[in-house]
N, C-alpha and C. Protein backbone atom coordinates (compact mmCIF):
# COMPACT_ATOMS: atom_id res chain seq x y z
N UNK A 1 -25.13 33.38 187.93
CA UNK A 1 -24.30 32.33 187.31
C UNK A 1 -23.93 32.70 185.88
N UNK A 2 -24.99 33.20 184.64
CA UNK A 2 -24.51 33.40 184.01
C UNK A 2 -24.29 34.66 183.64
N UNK A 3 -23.98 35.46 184.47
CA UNK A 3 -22.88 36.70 184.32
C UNK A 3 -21.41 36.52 184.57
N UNK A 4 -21.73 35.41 185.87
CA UNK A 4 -20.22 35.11 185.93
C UNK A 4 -19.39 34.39 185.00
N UNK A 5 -20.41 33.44 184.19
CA UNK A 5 -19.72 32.78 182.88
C UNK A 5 -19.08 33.87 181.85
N UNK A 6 -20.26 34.82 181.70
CA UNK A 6 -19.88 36.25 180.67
C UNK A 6 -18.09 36.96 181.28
N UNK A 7 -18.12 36.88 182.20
CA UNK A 7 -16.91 37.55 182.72
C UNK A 7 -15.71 36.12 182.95
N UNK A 8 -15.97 35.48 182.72
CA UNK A 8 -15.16 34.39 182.93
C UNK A 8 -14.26 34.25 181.13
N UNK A 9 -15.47 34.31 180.35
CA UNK A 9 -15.38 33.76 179.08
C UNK A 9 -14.06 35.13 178.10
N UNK A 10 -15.28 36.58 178.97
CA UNK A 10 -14.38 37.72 178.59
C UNK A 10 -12.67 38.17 179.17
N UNK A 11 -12.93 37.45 180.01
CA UNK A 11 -11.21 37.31 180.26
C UNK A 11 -9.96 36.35 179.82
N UNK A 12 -10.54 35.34 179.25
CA UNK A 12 -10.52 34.85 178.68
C UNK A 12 -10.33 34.58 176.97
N UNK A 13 -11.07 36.00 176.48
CA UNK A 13 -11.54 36.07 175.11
C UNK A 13 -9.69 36.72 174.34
N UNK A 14 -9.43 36.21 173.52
CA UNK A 14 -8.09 36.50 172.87
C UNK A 14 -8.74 37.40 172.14
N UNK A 15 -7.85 38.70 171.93
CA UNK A 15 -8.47 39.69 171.19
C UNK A 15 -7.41 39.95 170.23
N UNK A 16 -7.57 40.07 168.98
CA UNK A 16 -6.88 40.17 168.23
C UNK A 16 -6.40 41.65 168.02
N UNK A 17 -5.10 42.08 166.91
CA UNK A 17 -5.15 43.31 166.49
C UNK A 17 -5.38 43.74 165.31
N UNK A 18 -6.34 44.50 165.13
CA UNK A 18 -6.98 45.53 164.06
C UNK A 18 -7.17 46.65 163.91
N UNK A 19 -7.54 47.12 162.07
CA UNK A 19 -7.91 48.79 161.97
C UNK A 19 -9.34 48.12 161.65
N UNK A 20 -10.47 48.88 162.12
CA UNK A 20 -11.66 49.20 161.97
C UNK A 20 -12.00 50.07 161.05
N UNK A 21 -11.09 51.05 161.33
CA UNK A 21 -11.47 52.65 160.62
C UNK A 21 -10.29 53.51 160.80
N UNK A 22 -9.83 53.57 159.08
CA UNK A 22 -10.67 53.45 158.09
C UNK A 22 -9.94 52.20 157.27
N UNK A 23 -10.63 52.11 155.83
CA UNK A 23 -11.11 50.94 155.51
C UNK A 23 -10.05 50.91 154.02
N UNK A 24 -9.60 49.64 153.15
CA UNK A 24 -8.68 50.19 152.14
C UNK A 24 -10.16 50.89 151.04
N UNK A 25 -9.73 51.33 150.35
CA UNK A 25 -10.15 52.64 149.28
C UNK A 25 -10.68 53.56 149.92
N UNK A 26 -10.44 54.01 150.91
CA UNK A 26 -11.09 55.54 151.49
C UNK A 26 -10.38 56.78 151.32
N UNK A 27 -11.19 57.41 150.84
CA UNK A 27 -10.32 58.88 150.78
C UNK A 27 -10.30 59.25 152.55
N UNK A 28 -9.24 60.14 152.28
CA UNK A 28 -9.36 60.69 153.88
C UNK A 28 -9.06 62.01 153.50
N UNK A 29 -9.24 62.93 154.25
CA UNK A 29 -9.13 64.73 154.31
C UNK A 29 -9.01 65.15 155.61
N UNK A 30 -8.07 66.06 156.04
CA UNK A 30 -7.95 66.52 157.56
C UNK A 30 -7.69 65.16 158.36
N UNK A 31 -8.07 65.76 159.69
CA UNK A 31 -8.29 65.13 160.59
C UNK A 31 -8.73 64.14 160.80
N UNK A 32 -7.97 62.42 160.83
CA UNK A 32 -9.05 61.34 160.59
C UNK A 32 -8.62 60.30 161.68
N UNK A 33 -9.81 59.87 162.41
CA UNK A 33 -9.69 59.04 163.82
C UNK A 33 -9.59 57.72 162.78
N UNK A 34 -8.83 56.98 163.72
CA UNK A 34 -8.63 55.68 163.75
C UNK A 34 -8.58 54.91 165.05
N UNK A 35 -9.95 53.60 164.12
CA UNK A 35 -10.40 53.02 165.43
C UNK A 35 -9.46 51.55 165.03
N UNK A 36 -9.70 50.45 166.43
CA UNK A 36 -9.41 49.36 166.29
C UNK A 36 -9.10 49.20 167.12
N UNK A 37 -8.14 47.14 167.75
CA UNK A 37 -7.89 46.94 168.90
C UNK A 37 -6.41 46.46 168.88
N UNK A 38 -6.21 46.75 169.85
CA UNK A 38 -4.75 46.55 170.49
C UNK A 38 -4.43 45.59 171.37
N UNK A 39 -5.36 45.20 172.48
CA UNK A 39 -4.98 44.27 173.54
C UNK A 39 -5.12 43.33 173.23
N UNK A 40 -4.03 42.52 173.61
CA UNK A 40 -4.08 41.41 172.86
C UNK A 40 -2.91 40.74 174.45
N UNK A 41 -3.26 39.50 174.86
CA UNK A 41 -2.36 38.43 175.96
C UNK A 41 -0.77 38.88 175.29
N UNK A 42 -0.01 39.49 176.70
CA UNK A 42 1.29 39.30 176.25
C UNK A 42 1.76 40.49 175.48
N UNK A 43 0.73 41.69 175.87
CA UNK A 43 1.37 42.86 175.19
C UNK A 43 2.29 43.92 175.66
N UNK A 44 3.40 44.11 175.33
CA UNK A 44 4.42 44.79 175.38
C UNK A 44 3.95 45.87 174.71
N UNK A 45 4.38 46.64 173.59
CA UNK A 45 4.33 48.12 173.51
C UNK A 45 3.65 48.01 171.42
N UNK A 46 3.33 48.94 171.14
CA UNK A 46 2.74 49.40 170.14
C UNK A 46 2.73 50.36 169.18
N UNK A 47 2.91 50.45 168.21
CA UNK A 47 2.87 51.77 166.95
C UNK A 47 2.27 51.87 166.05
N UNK A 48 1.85 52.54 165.56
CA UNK A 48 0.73 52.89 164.18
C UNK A 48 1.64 54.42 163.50
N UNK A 49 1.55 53.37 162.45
CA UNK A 49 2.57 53.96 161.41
C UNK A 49 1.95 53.99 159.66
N UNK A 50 2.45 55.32 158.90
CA UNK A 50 1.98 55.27 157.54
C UNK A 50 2.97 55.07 156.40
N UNK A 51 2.79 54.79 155.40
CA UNK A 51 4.00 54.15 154.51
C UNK A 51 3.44 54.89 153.41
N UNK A 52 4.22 55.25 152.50
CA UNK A 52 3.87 55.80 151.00
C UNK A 52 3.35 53.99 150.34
N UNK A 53 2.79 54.22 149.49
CA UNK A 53 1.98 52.84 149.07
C UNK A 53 3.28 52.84 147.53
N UNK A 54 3.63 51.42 147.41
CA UNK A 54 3.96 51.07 145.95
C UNK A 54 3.76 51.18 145.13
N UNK A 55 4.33 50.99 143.95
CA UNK A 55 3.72 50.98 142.26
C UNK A 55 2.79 49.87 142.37
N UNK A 56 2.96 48.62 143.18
CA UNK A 56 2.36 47.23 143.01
C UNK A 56 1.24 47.40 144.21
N UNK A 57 0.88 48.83 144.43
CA UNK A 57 -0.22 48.82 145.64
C UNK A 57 -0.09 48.95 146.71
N UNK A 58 0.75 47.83 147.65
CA UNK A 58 1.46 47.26 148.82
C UNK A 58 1.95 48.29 149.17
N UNK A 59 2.45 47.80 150.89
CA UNK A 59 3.52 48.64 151.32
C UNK A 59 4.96 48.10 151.30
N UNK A 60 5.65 48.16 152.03
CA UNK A 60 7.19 48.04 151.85
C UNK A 60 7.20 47.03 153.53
N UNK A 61 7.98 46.20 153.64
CA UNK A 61 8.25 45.90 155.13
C UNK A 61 9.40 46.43 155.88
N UNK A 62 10.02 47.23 154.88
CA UNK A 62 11.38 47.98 155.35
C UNK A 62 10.99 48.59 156.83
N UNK A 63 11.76 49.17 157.46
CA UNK A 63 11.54 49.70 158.37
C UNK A 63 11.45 51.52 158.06
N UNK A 64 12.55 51.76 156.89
CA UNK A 64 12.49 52.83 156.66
C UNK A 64 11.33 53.82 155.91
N UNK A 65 10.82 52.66 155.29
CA UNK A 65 9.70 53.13 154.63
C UNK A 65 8.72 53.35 155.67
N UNK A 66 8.24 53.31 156.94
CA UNK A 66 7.14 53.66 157.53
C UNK A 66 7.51 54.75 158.80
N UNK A 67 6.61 55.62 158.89
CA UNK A 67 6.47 56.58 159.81
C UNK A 67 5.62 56.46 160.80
N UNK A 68 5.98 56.64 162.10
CA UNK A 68 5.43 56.53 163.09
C UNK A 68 4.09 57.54 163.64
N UNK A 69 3.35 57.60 163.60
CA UNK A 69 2.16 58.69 164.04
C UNK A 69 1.50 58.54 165.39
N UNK A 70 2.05 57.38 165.86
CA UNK A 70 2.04 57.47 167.70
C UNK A 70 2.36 55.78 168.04
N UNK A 71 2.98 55.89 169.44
CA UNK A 71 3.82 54.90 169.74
C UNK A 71 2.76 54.75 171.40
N UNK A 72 2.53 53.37 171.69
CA UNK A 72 1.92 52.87 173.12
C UNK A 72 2.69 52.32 173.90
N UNK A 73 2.45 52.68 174.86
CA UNK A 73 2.91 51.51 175.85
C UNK A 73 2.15 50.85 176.35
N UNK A 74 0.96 51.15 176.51
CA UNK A 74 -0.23 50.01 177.08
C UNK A 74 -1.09 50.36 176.04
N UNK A 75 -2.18 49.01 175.76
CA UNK A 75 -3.13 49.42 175.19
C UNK A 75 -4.30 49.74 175.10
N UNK A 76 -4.51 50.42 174.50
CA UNK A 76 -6.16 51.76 174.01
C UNK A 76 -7.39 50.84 175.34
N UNK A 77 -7.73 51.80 175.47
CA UNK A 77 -8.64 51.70 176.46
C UNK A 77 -10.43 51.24 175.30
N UNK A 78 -10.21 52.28 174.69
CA UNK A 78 -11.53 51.87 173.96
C UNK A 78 -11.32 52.35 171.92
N UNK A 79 -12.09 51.46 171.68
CA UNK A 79 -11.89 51.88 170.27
C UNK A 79 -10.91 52.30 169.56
N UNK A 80 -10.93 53.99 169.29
CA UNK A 80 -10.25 54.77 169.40
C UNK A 80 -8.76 54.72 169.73
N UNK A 81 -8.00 54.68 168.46
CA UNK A 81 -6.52 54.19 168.61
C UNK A 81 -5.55 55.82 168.95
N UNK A 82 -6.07 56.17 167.48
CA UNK A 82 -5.31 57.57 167.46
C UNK A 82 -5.82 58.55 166.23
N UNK A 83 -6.12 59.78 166.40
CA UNK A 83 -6.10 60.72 165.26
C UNK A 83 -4.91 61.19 164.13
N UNK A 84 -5.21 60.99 163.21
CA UNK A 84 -4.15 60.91 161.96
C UNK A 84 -4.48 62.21 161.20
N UNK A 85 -3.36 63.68 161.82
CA UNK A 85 -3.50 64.35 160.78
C UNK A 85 -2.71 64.15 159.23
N UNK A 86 -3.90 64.01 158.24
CA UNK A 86 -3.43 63.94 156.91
C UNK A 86 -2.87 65.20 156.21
N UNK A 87 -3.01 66.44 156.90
CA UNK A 87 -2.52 67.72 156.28
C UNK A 87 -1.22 67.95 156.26
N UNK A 88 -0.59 67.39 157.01
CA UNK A 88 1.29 67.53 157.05
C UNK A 88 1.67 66.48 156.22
N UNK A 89 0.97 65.79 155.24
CA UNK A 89 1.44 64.98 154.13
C UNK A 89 0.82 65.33 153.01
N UNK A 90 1.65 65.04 152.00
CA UNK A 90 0.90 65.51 150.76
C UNK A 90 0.12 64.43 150.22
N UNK A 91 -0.81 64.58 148.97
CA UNK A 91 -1.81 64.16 148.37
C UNK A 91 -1.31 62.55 147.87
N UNK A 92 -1.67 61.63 148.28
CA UNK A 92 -1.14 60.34 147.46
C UNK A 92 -1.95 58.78 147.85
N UNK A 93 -1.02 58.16 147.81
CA UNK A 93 -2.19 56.80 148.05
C UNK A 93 -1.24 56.34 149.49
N UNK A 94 -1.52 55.76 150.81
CA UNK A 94 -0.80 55.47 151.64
C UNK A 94 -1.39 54.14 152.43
N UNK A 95 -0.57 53.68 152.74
CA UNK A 95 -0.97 52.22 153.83
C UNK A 95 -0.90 53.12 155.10
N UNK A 96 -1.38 52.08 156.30
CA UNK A 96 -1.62 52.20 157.80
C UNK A 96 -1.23 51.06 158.05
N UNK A 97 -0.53 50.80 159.22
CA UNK A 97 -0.03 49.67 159.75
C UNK A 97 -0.13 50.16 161.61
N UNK A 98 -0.54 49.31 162.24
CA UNK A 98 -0.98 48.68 163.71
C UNK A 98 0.16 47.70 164.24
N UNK A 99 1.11 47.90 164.19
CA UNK A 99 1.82 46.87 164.72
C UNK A 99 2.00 46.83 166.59
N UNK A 100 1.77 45.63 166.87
CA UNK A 100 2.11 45.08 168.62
C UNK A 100 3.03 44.30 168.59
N UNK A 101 3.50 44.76 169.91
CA UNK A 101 5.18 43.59 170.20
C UNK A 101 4.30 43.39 171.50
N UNK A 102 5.10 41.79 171.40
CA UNK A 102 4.42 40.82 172.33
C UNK A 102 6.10 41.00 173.31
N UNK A 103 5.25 40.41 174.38
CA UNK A 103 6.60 40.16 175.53
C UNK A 103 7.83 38.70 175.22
N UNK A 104 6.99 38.16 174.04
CA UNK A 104 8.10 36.98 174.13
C UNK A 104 8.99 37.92 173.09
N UNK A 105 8.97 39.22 172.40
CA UNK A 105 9.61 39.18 171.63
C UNK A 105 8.95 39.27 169.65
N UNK A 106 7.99 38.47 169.88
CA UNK A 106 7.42 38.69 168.21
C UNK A 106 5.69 39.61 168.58
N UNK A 107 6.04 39.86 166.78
CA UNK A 107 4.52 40.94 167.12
C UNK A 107 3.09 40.49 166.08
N UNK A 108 2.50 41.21 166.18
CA UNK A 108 1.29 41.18 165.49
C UNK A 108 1.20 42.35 164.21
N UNK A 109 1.06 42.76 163.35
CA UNK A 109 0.53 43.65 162.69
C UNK A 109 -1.18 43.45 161.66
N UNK A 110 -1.66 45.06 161.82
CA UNK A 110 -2.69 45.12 161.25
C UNK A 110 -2.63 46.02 159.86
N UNK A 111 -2.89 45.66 158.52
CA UNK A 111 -2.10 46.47 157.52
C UNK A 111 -3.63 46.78 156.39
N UNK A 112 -3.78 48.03 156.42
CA UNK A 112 -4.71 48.70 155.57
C UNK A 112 -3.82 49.52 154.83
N UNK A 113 -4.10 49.02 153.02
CA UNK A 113 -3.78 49.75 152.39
C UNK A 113 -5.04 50.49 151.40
N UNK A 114 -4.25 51.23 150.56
CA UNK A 114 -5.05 51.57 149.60
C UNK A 114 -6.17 52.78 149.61
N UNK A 115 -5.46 53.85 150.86
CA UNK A 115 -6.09 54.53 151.31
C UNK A 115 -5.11 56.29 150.58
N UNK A 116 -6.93 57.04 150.58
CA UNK A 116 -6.01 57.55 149.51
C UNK A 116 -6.29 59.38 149.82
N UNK A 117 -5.37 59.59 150.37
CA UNK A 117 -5.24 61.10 151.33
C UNK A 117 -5.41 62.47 150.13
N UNK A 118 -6.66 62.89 149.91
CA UNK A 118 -6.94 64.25 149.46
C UNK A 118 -7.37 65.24 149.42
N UNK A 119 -6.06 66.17 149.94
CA UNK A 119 -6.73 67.56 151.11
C UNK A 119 -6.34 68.38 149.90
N UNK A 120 -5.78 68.12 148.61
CA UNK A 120 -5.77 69.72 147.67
C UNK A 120 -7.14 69.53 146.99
N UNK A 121 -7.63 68.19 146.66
CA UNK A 121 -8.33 67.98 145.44
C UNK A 121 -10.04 69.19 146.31
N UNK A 122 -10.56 69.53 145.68
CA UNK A 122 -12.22 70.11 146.09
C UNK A 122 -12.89 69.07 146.33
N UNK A 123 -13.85 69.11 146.93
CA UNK A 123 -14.82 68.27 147.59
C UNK A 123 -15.70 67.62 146.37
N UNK A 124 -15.84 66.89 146.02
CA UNK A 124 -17.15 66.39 144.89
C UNK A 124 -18.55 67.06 145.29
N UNK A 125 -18.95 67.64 144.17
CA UNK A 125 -20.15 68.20 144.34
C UNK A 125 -21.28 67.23 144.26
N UNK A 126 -22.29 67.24 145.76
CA UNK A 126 -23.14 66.43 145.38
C UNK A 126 -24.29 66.93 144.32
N UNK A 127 -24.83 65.34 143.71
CA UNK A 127 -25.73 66.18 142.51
C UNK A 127 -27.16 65.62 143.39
N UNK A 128 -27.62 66.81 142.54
CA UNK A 128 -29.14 66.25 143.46
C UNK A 128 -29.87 65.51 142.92
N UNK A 129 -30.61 65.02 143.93
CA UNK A 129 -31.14 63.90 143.52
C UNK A 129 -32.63 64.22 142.56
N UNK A 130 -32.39 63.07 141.56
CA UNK A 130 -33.73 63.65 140.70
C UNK A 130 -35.01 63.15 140.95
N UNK A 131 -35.84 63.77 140.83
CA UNK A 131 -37.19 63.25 141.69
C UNK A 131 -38.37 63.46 140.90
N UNK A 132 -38.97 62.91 140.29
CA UNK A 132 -40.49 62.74 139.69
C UNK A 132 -41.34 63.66 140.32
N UNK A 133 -42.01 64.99 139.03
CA UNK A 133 -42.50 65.59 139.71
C UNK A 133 -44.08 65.01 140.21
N UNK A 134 -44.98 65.58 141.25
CA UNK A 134 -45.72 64.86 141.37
C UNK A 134 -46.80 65.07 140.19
N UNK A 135 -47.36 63.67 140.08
CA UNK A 135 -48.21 64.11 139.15
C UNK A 135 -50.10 63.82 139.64
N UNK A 136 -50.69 64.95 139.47
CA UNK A 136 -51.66 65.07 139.91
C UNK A 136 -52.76 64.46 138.63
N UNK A 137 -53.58 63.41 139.38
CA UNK A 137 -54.44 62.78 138.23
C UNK A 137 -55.55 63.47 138.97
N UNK A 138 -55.82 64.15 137.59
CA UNK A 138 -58.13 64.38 137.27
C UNK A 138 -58.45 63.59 136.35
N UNK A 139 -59.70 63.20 136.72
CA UNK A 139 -60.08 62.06 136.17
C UNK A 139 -61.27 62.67 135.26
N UNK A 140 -61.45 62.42 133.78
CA UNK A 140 -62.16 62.65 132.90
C UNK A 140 -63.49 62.91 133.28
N UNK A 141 -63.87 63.84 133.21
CA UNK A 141 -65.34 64.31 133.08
C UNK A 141 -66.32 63.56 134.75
N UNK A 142 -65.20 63.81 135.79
CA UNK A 142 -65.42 64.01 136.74
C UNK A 142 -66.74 64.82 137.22
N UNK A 143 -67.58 64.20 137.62
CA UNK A 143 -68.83 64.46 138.31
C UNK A 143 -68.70 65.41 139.50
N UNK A 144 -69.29 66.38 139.63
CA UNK A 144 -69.18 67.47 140.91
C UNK A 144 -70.47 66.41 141.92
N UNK A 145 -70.01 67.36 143.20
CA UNK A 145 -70.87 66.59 144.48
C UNK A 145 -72.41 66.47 143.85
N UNK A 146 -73.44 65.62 144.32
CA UNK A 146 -74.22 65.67 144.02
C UNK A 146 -74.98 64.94 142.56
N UNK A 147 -74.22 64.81 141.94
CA UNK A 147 -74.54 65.10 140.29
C UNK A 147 -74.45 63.08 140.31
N UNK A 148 -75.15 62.70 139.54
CA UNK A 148 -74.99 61.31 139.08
C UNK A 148 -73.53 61.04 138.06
N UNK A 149 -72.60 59.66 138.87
CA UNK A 149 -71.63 59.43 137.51
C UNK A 149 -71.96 59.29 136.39
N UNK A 150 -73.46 58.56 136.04
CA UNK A 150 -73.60 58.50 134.40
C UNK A 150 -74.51 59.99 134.01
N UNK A 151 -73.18 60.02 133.03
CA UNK A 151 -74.24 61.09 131.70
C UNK A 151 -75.04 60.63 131.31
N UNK A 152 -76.13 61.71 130.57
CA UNK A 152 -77.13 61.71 129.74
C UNK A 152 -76.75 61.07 128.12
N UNK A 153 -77.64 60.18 127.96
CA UNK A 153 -76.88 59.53 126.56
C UNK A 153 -77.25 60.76 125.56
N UNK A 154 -76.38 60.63 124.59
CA UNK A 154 -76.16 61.68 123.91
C UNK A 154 -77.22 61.09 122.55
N UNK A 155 -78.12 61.70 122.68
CA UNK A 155 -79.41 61.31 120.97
C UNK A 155 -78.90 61.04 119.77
N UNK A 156 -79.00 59.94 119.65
CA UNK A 156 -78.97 59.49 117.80
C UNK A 156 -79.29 60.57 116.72
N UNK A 157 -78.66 61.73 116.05
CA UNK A 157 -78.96 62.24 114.82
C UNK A 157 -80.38 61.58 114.31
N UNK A 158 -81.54 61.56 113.51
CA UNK A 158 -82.21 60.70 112.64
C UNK A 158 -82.05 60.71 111.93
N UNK A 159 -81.83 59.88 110.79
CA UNK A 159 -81.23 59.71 109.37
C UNK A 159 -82.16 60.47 108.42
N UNK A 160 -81.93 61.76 107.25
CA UNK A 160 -82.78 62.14 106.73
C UNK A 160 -83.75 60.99 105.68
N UNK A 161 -85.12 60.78 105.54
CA UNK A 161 -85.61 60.06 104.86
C UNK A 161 -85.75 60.94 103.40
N UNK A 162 -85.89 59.63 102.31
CA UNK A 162 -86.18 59.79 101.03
C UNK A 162 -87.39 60.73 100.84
N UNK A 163 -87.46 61.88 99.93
CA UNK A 163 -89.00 62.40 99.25
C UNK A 163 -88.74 61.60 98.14
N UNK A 164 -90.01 61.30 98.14
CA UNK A 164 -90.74 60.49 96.68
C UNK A 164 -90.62 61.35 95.63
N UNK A 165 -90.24 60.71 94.88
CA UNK A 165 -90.46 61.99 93.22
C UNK A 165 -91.80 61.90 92.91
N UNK A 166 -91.66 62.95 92.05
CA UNK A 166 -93.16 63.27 91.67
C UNK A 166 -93.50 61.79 90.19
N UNK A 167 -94.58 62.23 89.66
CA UNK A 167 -95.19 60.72 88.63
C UNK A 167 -94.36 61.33 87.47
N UNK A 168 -93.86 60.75 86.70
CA UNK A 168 -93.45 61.19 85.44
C UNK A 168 -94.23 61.12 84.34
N UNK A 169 -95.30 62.15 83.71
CA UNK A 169 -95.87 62.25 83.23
C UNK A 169 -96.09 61.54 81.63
N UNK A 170 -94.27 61.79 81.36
CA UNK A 170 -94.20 60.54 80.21
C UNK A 170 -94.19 59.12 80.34
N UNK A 171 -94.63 58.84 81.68
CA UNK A 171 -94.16 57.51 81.68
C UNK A 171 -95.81 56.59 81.75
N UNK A 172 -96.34 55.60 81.18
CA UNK A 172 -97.41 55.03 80.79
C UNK A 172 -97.57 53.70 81.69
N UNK A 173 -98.83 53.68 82.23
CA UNK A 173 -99.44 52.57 83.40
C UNK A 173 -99.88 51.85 82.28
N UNK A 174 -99.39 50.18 83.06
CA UNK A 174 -100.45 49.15 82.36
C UNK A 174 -101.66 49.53 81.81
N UNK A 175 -102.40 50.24 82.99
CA UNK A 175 -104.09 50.80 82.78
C UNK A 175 -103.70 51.66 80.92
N UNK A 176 -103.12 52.41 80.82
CA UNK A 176 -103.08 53.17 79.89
C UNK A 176 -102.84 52.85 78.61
N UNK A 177 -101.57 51.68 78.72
CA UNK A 177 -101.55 51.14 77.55
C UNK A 177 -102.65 49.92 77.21
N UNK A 178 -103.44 49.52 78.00
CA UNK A 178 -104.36 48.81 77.89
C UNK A 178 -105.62 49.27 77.07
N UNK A 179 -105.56 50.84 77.70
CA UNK A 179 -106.90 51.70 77.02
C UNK A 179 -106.34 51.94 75.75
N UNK A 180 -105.44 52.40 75.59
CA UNK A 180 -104.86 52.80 73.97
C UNK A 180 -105.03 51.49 73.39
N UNK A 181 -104.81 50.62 73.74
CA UNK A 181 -104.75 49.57 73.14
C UNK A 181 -106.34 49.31 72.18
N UNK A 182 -106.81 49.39 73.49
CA UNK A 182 -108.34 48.68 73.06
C UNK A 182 -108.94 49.80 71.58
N UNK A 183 -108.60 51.39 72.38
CA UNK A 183 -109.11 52.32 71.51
C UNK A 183 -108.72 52.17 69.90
N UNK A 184 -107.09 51.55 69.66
CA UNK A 184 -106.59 51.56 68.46
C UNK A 184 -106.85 49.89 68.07
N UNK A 185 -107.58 49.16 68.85
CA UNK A 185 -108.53 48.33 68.02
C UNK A 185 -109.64 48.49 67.75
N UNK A 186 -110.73 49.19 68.36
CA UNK A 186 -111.70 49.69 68.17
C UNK A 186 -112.04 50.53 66.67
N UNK A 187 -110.87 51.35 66.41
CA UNK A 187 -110.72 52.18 65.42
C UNK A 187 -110.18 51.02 63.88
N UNK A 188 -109.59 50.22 64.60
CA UNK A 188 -109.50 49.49 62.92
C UNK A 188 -110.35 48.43 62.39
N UNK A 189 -111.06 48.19 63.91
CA UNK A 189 -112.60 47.49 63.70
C UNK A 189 -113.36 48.11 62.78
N UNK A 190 -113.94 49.61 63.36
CA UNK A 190 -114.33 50.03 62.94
C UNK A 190 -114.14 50.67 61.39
N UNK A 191 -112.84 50.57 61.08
CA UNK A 191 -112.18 51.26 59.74
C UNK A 191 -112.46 49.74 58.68
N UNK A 192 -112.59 48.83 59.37
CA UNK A 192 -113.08 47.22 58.64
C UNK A 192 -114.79 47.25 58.16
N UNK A 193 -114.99 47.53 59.14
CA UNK A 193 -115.97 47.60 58.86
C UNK A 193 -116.91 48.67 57.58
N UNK A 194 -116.14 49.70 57.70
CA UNK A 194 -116.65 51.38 56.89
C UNK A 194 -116.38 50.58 55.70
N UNK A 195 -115.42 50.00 55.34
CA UNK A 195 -114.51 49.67 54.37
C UNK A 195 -115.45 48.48 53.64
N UNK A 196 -115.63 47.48 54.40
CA UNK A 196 -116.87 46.38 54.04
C UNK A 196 -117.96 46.57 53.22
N UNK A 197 -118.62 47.70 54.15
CA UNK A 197 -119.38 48.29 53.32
C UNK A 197 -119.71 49.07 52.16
N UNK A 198 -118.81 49.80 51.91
CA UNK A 198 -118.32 50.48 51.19
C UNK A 198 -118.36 49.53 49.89
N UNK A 199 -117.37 48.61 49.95
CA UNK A 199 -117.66 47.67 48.74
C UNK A 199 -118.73 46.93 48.47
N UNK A 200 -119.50 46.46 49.14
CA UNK A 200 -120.79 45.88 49.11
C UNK A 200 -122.15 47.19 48.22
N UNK A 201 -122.03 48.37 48.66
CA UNK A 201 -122.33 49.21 48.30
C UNK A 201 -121.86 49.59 47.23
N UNK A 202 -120.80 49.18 46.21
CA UNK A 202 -120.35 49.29 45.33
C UNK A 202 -120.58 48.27 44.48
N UNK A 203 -120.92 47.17 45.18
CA UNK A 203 -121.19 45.96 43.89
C UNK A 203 -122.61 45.55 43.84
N UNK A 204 -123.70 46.36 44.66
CA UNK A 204 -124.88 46.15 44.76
C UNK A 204 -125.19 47.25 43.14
N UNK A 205 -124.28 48.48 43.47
CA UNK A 205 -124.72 49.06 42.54
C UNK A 205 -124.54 48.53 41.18
């Protein structure tokens, strides 16, 4: 049942006319297929034709302005309309036109412009592509098989300590000035005393 709908629907299906391929801004070079469709209810006969393109882009609707590059009487079976050699024309910008005549008399056209035919110019050189070289990471002080990840801590220097100076021989301890002390009272005690006597011994006499 529903295959027969599929074939019911496809006979059915209005097919329009179009270029597929190629597309407006394409360069073309040599030999270039052109796809698209043609059948369309009510088709009479067919041409695909190229036009030099305008100052304003467009093509012309004149008749004279377009050239014929193959003429149908029935249409294209699949895809594939017709091959367009671009080498018997010279280098420029050109439209494509698909036109169908219907049996009542009026037609259809399919109109790609902006297509742009260059068989003198050289091929563009591709550039290559730039690519990051790889970069190989080693990792710092990487441990071989076996071996523990932590290092050995590395020993603290010890800070050199102070030597003591030696005693400074000129220099005088409490103890010392204490003894001088006493000694240089002792001595004027005693010098009091010599002296005491001395006069007493003088006025006895």
């Amino acid at each position: 049942m529903l295959k027969a709908i599929l074939i019911f629907a496809l006979l059915f299906q209005e097919t329009i006319v179009s270029i597929s391929s190629p597309q407006a801004g394409d360069t073309l070079r040599g030999r270039v297929e052109i796809t698209g469709g043609m059948d369309v209810p009510g088709f009479e006969s067919a041409e695909l034709a190229f036009a030099y393109a305008s100052p304003s882009g467009g093509a012309s609707d004149s008749a004279d302005n377009w050239f014929a590059i193959q003429t149908f009487s029935q249409p294209t079976a699949g895809p594939a309309i017709a091959a367009w050699d671009t080498t018997s024309i010279s280098d420029g910008d050109y439209s494509l036109r698909l036109r169908v005549f219907l049996q009542d008399g009026s037609f259809q056209d399919a109109l790609v412009t902006d297509l742009k035919v260059r068989n003198d110019e050289p091929l563009p050189t591709p550039q290559p592509t730039q690519t990051f070289a790889d970069f190989n990471f080693q990792p710092l002080n990487e441990p071989s098989s076996g071996e523990s990840s932590f290092s050995d801590p590395t020993p603290i220097a010890a800070l050199p300590t102070s030597t003591p100076l030696p005693p400074n021989p000129a220099s005088l301890t409490t103890t010392s000035i204490l003894s001088i002390f006493g000694k240089s009272a002792l001595a004027i005690l005693g010098a009091f005393i010599f002296i005491s006597l001395l006069l007493r011994l003088r006025r006895s006499a």
